[in-house]
C-alpha atoms as a PDB file:
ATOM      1  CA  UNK A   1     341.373  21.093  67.493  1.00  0.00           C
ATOM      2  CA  UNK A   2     344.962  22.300  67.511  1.00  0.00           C
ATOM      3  CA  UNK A   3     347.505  24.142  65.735  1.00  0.00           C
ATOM      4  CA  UNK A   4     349.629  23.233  62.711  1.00  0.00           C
ATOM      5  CA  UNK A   5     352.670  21.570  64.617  1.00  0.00           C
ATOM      6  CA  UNK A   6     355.826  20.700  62.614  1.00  0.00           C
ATOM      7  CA  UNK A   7     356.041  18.444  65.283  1.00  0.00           C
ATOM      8  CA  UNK A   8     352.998  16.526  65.440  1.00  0.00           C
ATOM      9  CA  UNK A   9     353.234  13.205  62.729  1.00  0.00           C
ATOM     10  CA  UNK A  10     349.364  12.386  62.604  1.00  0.00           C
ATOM     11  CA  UNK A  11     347.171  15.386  62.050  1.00  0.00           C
ATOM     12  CA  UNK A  12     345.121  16.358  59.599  1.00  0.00           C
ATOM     13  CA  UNK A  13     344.724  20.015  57.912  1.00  0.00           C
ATOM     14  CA  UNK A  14     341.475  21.181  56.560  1.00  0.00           C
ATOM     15  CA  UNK A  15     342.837  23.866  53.923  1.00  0.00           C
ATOM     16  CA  UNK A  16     339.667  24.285  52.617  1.00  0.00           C
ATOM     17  CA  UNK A  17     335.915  23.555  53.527  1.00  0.00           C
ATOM     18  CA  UNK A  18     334.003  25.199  50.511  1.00  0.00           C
ATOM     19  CA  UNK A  19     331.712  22.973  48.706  1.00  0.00           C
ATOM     20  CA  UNK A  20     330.138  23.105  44.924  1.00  0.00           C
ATOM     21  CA  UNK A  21     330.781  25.924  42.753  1.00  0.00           C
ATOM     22  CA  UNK A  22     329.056  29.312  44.103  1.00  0.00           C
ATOM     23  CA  UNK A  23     330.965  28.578  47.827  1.00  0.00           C
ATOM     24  CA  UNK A  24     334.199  27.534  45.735  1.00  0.00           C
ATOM     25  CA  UNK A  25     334.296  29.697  42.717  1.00  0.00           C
ATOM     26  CA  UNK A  26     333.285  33.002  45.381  1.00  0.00           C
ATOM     27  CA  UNK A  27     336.019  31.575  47.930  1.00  0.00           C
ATOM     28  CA  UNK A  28     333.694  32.096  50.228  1.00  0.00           C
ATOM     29  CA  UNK A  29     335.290  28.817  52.219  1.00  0.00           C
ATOM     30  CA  UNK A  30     338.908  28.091  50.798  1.00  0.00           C
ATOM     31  CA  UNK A  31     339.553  25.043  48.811  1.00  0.00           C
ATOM     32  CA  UNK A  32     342.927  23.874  49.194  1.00  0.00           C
ATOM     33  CA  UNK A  33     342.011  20.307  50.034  1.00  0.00           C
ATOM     34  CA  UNK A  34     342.992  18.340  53.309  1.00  0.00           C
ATOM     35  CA  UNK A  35     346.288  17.755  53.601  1.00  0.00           C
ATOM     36  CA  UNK A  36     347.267  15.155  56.579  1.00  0.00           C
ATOM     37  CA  UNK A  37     350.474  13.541  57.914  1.00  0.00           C
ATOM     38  CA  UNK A  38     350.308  10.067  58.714  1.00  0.00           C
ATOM     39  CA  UNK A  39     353.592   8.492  60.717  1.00  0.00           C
ATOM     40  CA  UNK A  40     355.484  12.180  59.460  1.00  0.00           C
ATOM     41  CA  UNK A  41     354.533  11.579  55.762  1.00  0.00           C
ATOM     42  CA  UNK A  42     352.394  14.276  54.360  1.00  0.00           C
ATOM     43  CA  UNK A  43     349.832  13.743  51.965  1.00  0.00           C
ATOM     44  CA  UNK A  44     346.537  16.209  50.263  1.00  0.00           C
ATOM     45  CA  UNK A  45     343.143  14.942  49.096  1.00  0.00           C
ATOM     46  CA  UNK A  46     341.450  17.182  46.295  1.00  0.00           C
ATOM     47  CA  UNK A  47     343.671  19.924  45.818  1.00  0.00           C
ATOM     48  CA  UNK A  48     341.142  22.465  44.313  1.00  0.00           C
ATOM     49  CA  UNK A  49     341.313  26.247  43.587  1.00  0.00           C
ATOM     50  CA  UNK A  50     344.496  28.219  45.582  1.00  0.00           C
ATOM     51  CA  UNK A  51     345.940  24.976  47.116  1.00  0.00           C
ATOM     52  CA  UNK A  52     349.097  25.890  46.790  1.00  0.00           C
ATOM     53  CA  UNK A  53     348.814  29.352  48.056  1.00  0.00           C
ATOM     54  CA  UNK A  54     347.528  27.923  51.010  1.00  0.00           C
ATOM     55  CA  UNK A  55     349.557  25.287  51.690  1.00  0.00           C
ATOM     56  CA  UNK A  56     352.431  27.520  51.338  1.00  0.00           C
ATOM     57  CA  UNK A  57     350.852  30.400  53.981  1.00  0.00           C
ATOM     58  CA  UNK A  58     350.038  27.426  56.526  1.00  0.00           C
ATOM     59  CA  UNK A  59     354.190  26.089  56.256  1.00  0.00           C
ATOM     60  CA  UNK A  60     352.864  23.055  54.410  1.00  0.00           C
ATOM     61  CA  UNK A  61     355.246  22.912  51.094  1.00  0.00           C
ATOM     62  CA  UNK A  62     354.507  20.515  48.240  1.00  0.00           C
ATOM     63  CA  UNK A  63     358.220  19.231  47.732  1.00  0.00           C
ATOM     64  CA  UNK A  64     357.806  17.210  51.335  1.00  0.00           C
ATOM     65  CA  UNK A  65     354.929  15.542  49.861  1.00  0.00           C
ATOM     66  CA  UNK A  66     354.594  12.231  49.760  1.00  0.00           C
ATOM     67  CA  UNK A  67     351.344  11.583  47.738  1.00  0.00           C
ATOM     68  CA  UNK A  68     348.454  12.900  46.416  1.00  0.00           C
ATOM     69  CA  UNK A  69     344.835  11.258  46.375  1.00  0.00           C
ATOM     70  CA  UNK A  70     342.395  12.843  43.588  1.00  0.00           C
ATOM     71  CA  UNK A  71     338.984  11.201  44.333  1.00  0.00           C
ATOM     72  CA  UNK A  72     337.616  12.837  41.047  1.00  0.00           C
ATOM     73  CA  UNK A  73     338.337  15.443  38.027  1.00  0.00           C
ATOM     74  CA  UNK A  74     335.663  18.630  38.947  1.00  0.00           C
ATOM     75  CA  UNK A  75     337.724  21.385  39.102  1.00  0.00           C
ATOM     76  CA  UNK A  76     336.536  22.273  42.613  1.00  0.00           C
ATOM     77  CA  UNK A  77     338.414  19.332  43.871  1.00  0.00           C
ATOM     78  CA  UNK A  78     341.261  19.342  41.172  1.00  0.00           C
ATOM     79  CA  UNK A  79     342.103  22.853  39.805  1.00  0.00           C
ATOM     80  CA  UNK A  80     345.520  23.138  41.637  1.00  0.00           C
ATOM     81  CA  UNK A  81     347.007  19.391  41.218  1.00  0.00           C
ATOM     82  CA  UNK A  82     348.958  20.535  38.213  1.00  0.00           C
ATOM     83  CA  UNK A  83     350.764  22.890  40.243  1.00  0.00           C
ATOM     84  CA  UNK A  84     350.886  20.479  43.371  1.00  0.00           C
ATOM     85  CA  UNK A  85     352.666  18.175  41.645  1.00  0.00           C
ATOM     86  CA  UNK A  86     354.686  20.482  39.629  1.00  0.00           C
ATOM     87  CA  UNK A  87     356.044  21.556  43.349  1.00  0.00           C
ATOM     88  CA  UNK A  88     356.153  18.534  44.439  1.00  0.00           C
ATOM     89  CA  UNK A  89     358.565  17.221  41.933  1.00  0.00           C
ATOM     90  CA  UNK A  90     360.722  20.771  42.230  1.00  0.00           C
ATOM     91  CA  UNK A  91     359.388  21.519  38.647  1.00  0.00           C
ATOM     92  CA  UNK A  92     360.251  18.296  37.342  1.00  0.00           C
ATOM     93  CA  UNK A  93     364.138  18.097  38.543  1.00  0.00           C
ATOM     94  CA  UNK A  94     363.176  15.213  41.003  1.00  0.00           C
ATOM     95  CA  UNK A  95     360.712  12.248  40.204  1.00  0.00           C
ATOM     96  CA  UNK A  96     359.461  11.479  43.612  1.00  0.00           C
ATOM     97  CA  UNK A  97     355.492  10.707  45.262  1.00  0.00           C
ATOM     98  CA  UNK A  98     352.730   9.305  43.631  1.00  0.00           C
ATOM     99  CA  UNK A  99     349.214  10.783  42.448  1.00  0.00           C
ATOM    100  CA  UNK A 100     346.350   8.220  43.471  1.00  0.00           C
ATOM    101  CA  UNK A 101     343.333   9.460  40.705  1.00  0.00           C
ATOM    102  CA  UNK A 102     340.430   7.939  39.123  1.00  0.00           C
ATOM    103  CA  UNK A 103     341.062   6.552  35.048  1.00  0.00           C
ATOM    104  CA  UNK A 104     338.297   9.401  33.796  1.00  0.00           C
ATOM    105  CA  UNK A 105     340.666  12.117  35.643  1.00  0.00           C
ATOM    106  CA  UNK A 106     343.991  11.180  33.546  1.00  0.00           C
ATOM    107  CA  UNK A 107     342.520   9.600  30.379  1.00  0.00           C
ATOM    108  CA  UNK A 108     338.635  10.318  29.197  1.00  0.00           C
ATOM    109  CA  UNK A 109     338.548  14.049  30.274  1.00  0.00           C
ATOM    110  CA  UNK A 110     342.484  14.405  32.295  1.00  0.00           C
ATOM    111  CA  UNK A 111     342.918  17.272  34.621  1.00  0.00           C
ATOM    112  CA  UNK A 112     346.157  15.589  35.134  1.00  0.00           C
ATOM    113  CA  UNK A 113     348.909  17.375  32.550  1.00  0.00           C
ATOM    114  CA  UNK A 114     350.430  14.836  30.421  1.00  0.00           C
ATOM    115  CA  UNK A 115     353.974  16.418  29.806  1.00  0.00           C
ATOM    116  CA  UNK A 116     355.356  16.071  34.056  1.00  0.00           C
ATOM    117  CA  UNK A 117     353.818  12.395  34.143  1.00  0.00           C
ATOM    118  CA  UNK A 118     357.261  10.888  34.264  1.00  0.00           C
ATOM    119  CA  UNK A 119     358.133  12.844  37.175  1.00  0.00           C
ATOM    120  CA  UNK A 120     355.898  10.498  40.256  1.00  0.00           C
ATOM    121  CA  UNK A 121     354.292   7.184  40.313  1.00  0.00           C
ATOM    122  CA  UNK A 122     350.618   7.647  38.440  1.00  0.00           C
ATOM    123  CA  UNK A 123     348.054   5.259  39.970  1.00  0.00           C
ATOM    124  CA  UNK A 124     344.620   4.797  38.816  1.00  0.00           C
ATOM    125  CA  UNK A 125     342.717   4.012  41.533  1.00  0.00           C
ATOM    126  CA  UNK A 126     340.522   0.701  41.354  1.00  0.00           C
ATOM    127  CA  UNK A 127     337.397  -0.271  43.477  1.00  0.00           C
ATOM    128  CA  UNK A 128     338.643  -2.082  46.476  1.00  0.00           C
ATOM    129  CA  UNK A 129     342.490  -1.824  45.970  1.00  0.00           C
ATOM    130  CA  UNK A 130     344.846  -1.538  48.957  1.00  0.00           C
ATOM    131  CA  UNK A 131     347.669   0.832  47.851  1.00  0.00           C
ATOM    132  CA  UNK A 132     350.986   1.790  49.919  1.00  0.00           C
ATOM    133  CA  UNK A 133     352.728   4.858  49.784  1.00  0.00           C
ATOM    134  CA  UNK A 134     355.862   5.593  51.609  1.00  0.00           C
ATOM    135  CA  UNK A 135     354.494   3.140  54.640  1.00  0.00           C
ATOM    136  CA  UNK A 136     350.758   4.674  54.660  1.00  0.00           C
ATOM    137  CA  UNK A 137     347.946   2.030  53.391  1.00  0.00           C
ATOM    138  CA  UNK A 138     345.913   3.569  51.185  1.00  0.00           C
ATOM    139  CA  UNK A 139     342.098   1.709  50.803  1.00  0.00           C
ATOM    140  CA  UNK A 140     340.073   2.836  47.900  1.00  0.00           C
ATOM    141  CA  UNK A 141     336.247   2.170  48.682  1.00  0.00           C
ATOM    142  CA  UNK A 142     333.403   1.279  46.601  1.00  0.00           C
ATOM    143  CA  UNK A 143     332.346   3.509  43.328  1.00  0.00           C
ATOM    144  CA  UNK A 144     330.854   6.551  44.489  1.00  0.00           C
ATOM    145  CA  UNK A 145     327.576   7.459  42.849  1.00  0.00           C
ATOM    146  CA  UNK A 146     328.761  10.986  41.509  1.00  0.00           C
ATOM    147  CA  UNK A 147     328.454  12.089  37.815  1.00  0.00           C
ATOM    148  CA  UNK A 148     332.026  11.114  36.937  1.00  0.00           C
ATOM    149  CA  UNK A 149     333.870   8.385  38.613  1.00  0.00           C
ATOM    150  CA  UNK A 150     335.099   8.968  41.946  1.00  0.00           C
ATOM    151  CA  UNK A 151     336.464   7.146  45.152  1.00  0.00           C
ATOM    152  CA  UNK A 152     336.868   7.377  48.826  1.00  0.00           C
ATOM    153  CA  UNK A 153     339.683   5.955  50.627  1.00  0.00           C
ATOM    154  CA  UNK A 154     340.586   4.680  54.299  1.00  0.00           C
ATOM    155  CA  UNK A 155     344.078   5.826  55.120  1.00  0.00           C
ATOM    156  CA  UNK A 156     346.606   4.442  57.714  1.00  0.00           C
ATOM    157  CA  UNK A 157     349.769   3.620  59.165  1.00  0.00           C
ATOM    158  CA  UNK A 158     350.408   1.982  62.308  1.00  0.00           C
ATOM    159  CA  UNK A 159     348.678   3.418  65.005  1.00  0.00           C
ATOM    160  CA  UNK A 160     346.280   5.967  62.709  1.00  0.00           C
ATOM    161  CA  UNK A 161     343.314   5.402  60.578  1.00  0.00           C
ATOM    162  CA  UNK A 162     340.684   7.819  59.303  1.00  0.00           C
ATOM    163  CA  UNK A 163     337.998   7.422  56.501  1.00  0.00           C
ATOM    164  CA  UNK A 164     337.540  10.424  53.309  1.00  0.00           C
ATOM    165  CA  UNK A 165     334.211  10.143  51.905  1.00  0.00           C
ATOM    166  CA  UNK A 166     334.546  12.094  48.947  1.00  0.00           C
ATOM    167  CA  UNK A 167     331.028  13.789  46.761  1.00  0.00           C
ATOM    168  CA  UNK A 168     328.323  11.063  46.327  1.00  0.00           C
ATOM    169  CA  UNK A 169     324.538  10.386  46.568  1.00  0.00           C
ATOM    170  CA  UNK A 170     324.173   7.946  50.190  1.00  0.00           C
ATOM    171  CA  UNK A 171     324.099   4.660  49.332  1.00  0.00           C
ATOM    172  CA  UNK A 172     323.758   2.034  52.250  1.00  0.00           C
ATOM    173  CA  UNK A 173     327.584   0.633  51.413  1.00  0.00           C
ATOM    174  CA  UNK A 174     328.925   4.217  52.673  1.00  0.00           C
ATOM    175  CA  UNK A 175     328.600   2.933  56.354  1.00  0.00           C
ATOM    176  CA  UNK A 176     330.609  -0.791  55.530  1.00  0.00           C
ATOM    177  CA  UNK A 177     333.407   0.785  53.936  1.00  0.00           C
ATOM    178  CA  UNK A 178     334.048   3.441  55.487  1.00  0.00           C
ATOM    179  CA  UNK A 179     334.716   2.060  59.386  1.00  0.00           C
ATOM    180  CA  UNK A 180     337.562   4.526  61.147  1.00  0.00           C
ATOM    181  CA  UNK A 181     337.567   5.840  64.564  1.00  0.00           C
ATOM    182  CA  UNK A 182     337.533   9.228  62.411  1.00  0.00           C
ATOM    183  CA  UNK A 183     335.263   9.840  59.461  1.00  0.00           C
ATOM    184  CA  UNK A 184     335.101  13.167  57.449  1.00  0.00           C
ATOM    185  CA  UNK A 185     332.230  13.176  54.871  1.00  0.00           C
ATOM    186  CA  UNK A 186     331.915  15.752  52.285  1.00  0.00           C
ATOM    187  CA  UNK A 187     328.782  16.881  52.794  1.00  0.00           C
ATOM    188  CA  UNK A 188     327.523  19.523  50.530  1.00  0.00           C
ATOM    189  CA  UNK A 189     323.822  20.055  51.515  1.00  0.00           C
ATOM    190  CA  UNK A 190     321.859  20.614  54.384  1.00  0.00           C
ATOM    191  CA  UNK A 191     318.688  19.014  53.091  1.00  0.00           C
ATOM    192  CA  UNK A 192     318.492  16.543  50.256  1.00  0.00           C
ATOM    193  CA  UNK A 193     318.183  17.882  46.991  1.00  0.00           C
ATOM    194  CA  UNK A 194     316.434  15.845  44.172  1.00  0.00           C
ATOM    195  CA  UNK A 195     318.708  15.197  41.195  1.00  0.00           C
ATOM    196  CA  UNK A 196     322.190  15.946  42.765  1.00  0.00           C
ATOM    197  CA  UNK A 197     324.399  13.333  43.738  1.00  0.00           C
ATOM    198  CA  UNK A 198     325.986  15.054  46.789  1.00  0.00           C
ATOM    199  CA  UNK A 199     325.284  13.830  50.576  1.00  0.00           C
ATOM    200  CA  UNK A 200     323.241  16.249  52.899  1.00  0.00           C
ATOM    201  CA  UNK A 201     323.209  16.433  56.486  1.00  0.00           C
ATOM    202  CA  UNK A 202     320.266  14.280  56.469  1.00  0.00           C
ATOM    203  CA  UNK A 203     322.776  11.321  55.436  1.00  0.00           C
ATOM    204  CA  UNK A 204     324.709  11.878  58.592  1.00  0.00           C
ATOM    205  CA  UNK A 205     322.198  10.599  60.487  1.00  0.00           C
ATOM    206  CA  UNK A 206     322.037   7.133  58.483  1.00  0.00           C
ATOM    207  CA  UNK A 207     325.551   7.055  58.377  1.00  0.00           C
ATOM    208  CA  UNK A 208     325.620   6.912  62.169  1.00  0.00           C
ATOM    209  CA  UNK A 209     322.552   4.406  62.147  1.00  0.00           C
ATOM    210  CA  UNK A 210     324.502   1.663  60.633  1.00  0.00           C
ATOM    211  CA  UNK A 211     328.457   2.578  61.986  1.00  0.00           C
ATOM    212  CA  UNK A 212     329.193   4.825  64.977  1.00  0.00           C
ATOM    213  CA  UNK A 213     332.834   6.944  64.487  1.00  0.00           C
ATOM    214  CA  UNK A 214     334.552   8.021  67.989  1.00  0.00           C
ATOM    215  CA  UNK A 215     334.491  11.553  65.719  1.00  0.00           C
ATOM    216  CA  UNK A 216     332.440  12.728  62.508  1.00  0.00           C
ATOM    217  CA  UNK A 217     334.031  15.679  60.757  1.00  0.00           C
ATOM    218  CA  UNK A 218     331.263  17.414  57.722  1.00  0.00           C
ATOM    219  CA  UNK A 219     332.986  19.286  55.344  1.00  0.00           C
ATOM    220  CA  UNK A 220     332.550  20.474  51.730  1.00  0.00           C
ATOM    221  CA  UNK A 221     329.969  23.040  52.666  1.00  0.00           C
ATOM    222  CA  UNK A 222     327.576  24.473  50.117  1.00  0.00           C
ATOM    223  CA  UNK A 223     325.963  27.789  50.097  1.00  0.00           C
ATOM    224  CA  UNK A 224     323.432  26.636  51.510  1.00  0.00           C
ATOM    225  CA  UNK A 225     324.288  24.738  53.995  1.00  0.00           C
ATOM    226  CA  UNK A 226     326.696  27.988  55.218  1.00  0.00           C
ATOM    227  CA  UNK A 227     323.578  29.370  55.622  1.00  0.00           C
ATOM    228  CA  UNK A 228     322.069  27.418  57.636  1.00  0.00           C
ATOM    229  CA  UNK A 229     325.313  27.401  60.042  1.00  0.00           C
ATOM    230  CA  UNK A 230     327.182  24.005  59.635  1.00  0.00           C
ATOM    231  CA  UNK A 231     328.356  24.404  63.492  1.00  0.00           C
ATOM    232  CA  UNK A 232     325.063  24.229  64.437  1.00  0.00           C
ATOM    233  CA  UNK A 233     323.750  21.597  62.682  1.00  0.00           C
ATOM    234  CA  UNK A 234     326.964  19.313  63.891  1.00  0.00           C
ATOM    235  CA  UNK A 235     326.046  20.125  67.006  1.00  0.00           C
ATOM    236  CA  UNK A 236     322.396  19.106  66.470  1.00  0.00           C
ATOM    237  CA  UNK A 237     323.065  15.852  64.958  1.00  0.00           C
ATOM    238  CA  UNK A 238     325.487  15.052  67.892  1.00  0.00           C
ATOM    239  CA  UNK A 239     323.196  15.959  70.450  1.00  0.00           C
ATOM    240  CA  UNK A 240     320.287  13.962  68.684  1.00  0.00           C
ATOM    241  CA  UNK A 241     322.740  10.581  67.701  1.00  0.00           C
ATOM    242  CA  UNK A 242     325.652  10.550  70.985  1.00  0.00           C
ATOM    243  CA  UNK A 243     328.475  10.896  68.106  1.00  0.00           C
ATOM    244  CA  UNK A 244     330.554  13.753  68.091  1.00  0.00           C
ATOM    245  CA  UNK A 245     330.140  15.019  64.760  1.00  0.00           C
ATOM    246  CA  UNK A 246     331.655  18.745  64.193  1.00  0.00           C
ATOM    247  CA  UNK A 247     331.983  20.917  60.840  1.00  0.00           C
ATOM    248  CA  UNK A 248     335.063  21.835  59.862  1.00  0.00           C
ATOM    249  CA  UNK A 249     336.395  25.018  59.016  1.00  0.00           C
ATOM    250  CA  UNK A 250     339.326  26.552  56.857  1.00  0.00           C
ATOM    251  CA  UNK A 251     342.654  26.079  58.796  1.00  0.00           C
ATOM    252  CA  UNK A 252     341.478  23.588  61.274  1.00  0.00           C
ATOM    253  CA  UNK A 253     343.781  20.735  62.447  1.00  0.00           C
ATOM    254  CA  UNK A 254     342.935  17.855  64.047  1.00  0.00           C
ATOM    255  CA  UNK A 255     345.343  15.303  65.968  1.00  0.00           C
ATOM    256  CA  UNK A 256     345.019  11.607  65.337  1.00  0.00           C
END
C-alpha cells in the first residue's frame, strides 16, 4: 500500500469502503467509490455519497477524468455521479469521457440526469461487451444476481489488469470471469445472510477454490462485518487459503 502519487500511472484509490445503507448513510466508512489510473488515465467505479468531496481532498479532480463505470443505480453506489460528471464536463462547457452504466440506471428508474447527457459518451453496458476508453479495455462480466441489474468489469491497458466485482449473491461464474492478477470483491457480509443478494466473506473462500488472484482486495464493508474487524478476517482467509487477500480501507492506494 502506498501513497496517492501524481506520478504513479497504475494505482488504484479506495475513496470509500462503506457497504449497504447503515455503514453508508452513517459515513461510518466513506463512499466515494474507487477511482484508479490505468496507463495515466483516471477513471471511478460507483461514485456514491461525498465522492466528489473526496476526490477533491485526495488531489483527484473530476475534469481529468476519463470515464466513469456505474455497475448499478442504488444510491450507495450512485448518489454523486450527477455531480461527477457535471465536473467532469466543467459544468457542461466541454463534452469529453464516457459513463459506462447499466440500461435500468439511465432509463427504467435513471440516477443518471437527463439534461448534461450530451456532454460525454453514454454507454449501456451489455453482458460480455469489450468496451475501450481512451486506450483502457473495459470487460463487462456476466449479470450479477442483485435486485436491479448490475455488472462487473475487468479493466486494462497494456501491462495492467484488475477485476471489480460489484454487489451480487455468489454464483459459480464469479470465479471464470473474473481472472486478474488483482481482484477486489465487494463484499458486504461477514456471514451469509438468507434473502440478500450481497457476497459474504464466506464466498471468498469459493472464489479462491476455483481461481487463485496474486492479491484479493474485500471491500464494501457492512456494519456488520466492521464489527467483526474486516482486517482480521482477510488475514484469516489468507492464512487458511495461501492468497493474499486484505480489506481495504478509506484512502488506501494500491500500485499495479
Amino acid at each position: 500500500m502506498t501513497r496517492i502519487n501524481t506520478i504513479s500511472d497504475n494505482q488504484l484509490i479506495f475513496l470509500g469502503t462503506g457497504g449497504g445503507r447503515f455503514t453508508v448513510f452513517n459515513q461510518i466508512r466513506k463512499s466515494g467509490g474507487i477511482w484508479f489510473k490505468l496507463n495515466g488515465k483516471l477513471f471511478v467505479i460507483d461514485p456514491g455519497p461525498g465522492a466528489l468531496i473526496e476526490a477533491i481532498k485526495h488531489k483527484l479532480y473530476p475534469n481529468k477524468l476519463s470515464g466513469i463505470f456505474l455497475s448499478h443505480r442504488h444510491l450507495d453506489h450512485s448518489a454523486d455521479i450527477n455531480t461527477i460528471i457535471e465536473s467532469m464536463t466543467e459544468g457542461g462547457h466541454k463534452k469529453r469521457g464516457a459513463v459506462l452504466a447499466p440500461h435500468e440506471a439511465t432509463d427504467i428508474d435513471p440516477v443518471i440526469l437527463l439534461y448534461n447527457r450530451k456532454n460525454y459518451t453514454l454507454i449501456n453496458q451489455k453482458e460480455f461487451e469489450t468496451y475501450e476508453i481512451d486506450g483502457v479495455k473495459i470487460e463487462v462480466k456476466c449479470k450479477h444476481h442483485h435486485t436491479t441489474e448490475t455488472y462487473g468489469a475487468v479493466f486494462s491497458c497494456k501491462s495492467h489488469s484488475f477485476a471489480f466485482i460489484p454487489d451480487t449473491a455468489y454464483f459459480d461464474e464469479l470465479a471464470d470471469c473474473y481472472k486478474s492478477k488483482i481482484v477486489i470483491m465487494n463484499t458486504v457480509f461477514c456471514k451469509r445472510r438468507a434473502n440478500f443478494k450481497h457476497l459474504a466473506a464466506e464466498d471468498v473462500y469459493r472464489f479462491v477454490d476455483k481461481f487463485r488472484p496474486e492479491k484479493l482486495i474485500i471491500t464494501h464493508f457492512g456494519l456488520s462485518f466492521l464489527k467483526e474487524k474486516p482486517w482480521e478476517v482477510a488475514e484469516r482467509i489468507a492464512s487458511d487459503t495461501g492468497v493474499n487477500v486484505v480489506a481495504a480501507y478509506d484512502g488506501m492506494v494500491v500500485d499495479l
